[in-house]
C-alpha atoms as a PDB file:
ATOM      1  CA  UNK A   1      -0.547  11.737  25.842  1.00  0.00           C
ATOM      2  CA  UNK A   2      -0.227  14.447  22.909  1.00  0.00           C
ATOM      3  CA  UNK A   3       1.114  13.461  19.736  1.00  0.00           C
ATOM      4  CA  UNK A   4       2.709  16.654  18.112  1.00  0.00           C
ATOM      5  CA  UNK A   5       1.299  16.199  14.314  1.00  0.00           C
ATOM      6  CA  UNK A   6       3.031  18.891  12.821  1.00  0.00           C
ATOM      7  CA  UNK A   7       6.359  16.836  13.380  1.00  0.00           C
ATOM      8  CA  UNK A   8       4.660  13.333  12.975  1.00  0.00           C
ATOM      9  CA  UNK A   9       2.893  13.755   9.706  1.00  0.00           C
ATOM     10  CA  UNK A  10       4.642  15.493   7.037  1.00  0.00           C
ATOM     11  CA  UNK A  11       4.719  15.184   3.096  1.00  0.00           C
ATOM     12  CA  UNK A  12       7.938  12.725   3.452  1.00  0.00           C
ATOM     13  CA  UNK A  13       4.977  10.369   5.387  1.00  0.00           C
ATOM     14  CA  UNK A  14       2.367  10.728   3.446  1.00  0.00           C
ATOM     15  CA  UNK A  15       4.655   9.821   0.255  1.00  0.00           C
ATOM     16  CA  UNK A  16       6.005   6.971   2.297  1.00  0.00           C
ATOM     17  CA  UNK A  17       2.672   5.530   2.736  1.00  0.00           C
ATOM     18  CA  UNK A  18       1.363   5.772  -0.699  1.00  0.00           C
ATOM     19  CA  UNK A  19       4.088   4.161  -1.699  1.00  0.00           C
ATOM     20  CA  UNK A  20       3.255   1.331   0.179  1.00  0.00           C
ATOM     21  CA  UNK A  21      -0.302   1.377  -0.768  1.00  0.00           C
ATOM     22  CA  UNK A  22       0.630   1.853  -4.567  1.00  0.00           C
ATOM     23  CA  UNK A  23      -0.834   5.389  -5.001  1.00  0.00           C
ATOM     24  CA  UNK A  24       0.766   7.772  -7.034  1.00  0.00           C
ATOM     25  CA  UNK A  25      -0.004  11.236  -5.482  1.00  0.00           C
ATOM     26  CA  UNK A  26       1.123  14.353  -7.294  1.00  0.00           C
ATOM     27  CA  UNK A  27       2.473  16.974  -5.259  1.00  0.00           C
ATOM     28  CA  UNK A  28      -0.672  19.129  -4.937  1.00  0.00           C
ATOM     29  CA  UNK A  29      -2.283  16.276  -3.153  1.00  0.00           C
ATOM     30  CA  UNK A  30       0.587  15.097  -0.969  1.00  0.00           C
ATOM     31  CA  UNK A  31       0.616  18.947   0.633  1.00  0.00           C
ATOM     32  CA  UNK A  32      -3.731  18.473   0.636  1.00  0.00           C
ATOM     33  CA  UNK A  33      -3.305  15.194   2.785  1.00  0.00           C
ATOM     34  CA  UNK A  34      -0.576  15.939   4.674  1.00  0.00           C
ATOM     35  CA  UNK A  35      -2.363  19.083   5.978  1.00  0.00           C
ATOM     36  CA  UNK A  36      -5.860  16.979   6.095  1.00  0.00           C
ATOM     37  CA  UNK A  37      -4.245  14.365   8.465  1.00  0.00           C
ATOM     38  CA  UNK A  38      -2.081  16.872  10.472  1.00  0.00           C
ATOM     39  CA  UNK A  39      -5.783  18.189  10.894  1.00  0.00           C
ATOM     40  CA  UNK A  40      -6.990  15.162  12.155  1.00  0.00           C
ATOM     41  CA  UNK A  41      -4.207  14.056  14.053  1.00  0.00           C
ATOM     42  CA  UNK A  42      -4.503  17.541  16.156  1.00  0.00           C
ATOM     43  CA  UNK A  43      -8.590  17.101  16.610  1.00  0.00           C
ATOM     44  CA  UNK A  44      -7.877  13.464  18.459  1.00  0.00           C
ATOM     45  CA  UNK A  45      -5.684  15.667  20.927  1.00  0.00           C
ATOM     46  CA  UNK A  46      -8.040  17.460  21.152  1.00  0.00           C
ATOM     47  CA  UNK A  47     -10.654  15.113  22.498  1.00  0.00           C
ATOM     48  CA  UNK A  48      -7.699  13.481  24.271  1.00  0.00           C
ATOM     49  CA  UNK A  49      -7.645  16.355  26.811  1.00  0.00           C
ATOM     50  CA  UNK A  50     -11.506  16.155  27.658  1.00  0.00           C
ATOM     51  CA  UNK A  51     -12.091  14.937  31.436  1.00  0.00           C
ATOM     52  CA  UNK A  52     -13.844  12.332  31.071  1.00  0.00           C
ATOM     53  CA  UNK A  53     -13.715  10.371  34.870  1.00  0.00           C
ATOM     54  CA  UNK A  54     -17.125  11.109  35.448  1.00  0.00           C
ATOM     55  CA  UNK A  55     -18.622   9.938  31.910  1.00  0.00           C
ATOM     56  CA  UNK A  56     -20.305   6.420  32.604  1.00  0.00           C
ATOM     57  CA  UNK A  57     -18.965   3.837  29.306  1.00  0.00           C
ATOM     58  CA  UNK A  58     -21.412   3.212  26.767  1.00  0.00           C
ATOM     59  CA  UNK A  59     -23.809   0.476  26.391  1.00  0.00           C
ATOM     60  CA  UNK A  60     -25.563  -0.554  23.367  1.00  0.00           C
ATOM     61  CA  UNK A  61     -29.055  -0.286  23.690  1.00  0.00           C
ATOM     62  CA  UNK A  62     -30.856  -3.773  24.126  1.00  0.00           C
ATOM     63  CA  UNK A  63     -32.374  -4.870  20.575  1.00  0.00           C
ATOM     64  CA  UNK A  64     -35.200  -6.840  20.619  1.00  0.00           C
ATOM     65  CA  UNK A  65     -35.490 -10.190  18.739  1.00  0.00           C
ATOM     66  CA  UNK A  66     -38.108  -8.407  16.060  1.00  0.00           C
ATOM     67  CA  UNK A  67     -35.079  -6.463  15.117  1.00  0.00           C
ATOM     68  CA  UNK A  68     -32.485  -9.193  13.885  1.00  0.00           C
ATOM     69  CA  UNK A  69     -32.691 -11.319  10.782  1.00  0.00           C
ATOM     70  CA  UNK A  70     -32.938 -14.670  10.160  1.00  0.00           C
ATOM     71  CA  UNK A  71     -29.260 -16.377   9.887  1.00  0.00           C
ATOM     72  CA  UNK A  72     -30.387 -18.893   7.247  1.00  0.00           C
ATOM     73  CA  UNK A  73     -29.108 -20.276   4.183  1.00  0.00           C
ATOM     74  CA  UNK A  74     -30.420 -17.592   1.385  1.00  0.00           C
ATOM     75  CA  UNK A  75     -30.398 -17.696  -2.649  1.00  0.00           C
ATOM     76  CA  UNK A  76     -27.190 -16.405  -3.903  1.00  0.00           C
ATOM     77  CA  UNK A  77     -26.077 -15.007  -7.512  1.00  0.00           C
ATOM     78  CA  UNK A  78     -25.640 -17.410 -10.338  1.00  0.00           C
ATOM     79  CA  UNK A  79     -21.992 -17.964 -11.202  1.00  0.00           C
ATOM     80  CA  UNK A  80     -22.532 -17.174 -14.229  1.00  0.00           C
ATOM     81  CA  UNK A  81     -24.354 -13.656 -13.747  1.00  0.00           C
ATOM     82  CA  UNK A  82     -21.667 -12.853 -10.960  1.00  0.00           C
ATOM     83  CA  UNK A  83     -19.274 -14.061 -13.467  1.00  0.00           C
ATOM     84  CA  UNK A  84     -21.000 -11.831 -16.067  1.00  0.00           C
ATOM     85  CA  UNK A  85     -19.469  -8.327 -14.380  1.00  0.00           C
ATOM     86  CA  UNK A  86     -15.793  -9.557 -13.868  1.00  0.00           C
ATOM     87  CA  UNK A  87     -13.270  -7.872 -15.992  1.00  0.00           C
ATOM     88  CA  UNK A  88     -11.338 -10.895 -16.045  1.00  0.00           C
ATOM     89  CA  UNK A  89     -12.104 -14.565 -15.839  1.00  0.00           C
ATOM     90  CA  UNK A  90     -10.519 -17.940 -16.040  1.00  0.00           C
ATOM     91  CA  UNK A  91     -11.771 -21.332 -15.215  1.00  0.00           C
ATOM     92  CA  UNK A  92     -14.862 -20.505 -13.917  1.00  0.00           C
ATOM     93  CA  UNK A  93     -13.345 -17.995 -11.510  1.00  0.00           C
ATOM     94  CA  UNK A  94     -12.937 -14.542 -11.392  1.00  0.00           C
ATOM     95  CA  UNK A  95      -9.148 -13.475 -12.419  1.00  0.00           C
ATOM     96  CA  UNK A  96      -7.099 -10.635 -10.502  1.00  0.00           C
ATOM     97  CA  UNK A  97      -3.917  -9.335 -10.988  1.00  0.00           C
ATOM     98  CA  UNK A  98      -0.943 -10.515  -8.938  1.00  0.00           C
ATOM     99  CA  UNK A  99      -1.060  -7.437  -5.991  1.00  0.00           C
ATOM    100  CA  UNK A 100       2.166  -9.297  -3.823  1.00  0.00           C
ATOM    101  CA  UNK A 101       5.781 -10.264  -5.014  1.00  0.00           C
ATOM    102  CA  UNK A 102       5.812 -13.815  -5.280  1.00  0.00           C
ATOM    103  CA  UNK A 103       3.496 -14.941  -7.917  1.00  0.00           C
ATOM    104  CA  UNK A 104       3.599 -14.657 -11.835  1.00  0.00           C
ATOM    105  CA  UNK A 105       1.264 -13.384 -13.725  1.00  0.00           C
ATOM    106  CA  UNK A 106       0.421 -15.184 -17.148  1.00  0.00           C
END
């Protein structure tokens, strides 16, 4: 099934989901990704239209045990190096700001 882009993803979108994502777009770049995505959007119809009955699925190659690493305990940064290239710590821990409604900051 064809999704018609040019009437799914316009600038009103695009604004819509920055705003959700906290991204302040100026204008110039709201037409750039509107058009970018509208791009996209019409390539995956594209593709969708390819026959593809006759294509067997794919199969990841077998890996041999050579090729996978050990799944071991393993050395990790010092707290306080790690520590060392926060912007922000407290306690011990590394400090973010509050991202969701809900918490206070302080």
């Amino acid at each position: 099934m064809a999704i018609q882009a040019e009437h799914v993803i316009d600038e009103d979108l695009v604004r819509h989901i920055a705003f959700l994502i906290r991204l302040d777009l100026s204008d110039a770049e709201v037409a750039t990704y509107s058009q970018q995505l509208r791009a996209i959007v019409d390539y995956v119809d594209r593709l969708a239209e390819v026959d593809v009955e006759e294509v067997p699925p794919y199969q990841q190659p077998p890996m041999g045990r050579t090729q996978l690493r050990v799944d071991g305990v393993m050395e990790s940064m010092a707290r306080d190096d790690f520590l060392a290239n926060a912007p922000q710590q407290q306690d011990g821990f590394v400090r973010v700001p509050v991202v969701l409604g809900g918490g206070e900051e302080g």
